[in-house]
Protein backbone atom coordinates (compact mmCIF):
# COMPACT_ATOMS: atom_id res chain seq x y z
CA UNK A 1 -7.45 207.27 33.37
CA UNK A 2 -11.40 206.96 33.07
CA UNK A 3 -11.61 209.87 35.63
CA UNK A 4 -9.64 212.13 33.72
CA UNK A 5 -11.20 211.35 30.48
CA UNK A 6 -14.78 211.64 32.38
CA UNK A 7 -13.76 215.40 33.99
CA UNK A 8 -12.17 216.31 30.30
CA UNK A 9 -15.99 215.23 28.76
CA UNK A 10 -17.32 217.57 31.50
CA UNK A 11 -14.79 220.31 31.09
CA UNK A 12 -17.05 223.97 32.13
CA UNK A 13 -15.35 227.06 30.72
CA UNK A 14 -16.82 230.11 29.20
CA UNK A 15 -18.06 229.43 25.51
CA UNK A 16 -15.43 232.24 24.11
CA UNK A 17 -12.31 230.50 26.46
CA UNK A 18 -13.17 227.36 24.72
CA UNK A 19 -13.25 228.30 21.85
CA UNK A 20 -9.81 230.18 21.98
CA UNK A 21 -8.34 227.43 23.56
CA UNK A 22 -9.46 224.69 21.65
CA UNK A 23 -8.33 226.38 18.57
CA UNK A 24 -5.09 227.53 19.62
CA UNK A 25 -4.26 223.98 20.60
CA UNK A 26 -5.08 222.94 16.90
CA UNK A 27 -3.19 225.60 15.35
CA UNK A 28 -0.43 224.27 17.36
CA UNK A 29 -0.80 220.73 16.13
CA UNK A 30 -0.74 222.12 12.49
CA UNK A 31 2.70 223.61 13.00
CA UNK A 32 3.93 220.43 14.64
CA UNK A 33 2.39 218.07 12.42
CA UNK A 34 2.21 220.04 9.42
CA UNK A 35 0.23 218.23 6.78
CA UNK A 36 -3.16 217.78 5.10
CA UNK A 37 -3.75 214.19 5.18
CA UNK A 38 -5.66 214.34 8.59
CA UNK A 39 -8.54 216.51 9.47
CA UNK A 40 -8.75 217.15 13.04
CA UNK A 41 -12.66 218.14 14.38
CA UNK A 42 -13.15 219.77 17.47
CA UNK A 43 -17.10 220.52 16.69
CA UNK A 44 -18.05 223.59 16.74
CA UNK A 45 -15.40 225.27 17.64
CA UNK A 46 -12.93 224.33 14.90
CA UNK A 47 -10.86 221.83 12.44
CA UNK A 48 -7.23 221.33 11.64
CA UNK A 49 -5.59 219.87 8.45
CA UNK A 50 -2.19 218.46 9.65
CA UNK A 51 0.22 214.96 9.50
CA UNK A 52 1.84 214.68 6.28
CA UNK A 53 0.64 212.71 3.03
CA UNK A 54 -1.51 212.75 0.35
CA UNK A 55 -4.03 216.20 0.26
CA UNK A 56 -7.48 215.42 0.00
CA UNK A 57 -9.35 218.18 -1.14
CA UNK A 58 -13.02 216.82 -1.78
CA UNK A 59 -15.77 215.54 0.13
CA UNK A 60 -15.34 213.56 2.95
CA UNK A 61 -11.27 213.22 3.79
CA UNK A 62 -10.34 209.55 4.40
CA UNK A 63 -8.23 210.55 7.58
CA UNK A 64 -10.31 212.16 10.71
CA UNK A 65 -10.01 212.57 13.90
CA UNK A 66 -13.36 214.07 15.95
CA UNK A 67 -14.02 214.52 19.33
CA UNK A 68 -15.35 216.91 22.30
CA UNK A 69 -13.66 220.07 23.19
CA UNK A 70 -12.41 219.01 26.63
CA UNK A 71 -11.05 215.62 25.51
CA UNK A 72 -9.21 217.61 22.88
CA UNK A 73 -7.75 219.90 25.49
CA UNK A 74 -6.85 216.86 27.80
CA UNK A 75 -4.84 215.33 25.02
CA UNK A 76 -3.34 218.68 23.43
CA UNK A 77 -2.04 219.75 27.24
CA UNK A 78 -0.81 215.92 27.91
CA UNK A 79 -3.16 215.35 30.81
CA UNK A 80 -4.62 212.32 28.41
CA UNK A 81 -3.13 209.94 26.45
CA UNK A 82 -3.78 209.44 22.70
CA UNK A 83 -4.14 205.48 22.95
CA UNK A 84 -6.15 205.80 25.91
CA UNK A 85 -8.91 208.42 24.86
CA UNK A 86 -9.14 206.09 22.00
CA UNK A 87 -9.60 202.59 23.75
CA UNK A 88 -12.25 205.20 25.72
CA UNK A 89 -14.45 205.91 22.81
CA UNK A 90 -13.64 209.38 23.52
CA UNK A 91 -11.89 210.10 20.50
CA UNK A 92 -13.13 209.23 16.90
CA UNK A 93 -9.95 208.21 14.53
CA UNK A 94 -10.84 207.11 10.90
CA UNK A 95 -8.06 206.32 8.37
CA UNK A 96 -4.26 204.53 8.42
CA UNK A 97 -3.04 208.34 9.07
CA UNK A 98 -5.17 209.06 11.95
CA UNK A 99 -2.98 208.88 14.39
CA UNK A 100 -1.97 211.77 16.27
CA UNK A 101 -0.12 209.93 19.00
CA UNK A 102 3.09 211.01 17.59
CA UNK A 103 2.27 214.86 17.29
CA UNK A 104 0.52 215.24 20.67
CA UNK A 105 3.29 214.63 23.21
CA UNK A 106 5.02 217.73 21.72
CA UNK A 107 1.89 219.95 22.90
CA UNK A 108 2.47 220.03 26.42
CA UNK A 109 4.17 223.54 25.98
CA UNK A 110 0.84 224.83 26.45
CA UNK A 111 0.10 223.88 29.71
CA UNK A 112 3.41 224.95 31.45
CA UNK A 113 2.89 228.51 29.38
């Protein structure tokens, strides 16, 4: 798994095809998981509110998830898992909701489309 999460840190598209494609993949997550207890960040190319529970609507939300564009893509397509990107370090998840393990499975639409 360390391979994959090492080529997904080093993912090498165009700036504008990462950008599309990391934030279709997180307006996908906010239909499946639709919610505003988590805040998903995908610096700089975008954020997601999603998971259901308590709306936080100032300052810093209590429930985030942050991490590179091509770890976000690894997990959103299924070619990572959630557990293992976060044993990793590769993904930063703050908060008893941040959990997207759930929620991510269900994105693998995207790479068979």
């Amino acid at each position: 798994m360390g391979d994959v999460l090492d080529a997904a840190d080093a993912v090498v598209l165009a700036r504008p095809v990462l950008a599309r494609a990391v934030r279709y993949a997180l307006e996908e997550l906010s239909e499946i998981a639709e919610g505003n207890s988590v805040e998903v960040r995908v610096p700089p190319f975008g954020v997601a509110q999603c998971v259901p529970g308590p709306r936080h609507t100032r300052g810093t939300p209590p429930n985030v998830v942050e991490m590179r564009a091509g770890v976000w893509l690894a997990l959103a397509t299924g070619r990572v898992d959630w557990d293992d990107a976060v044993a990793a370090g590769r993904v930063s998840a703050s908060g008893v909701r941040a959990d997207l393990a759930e929620a991510l499975p269900r994105l693998t639409r995207i790479s068979r489309a």
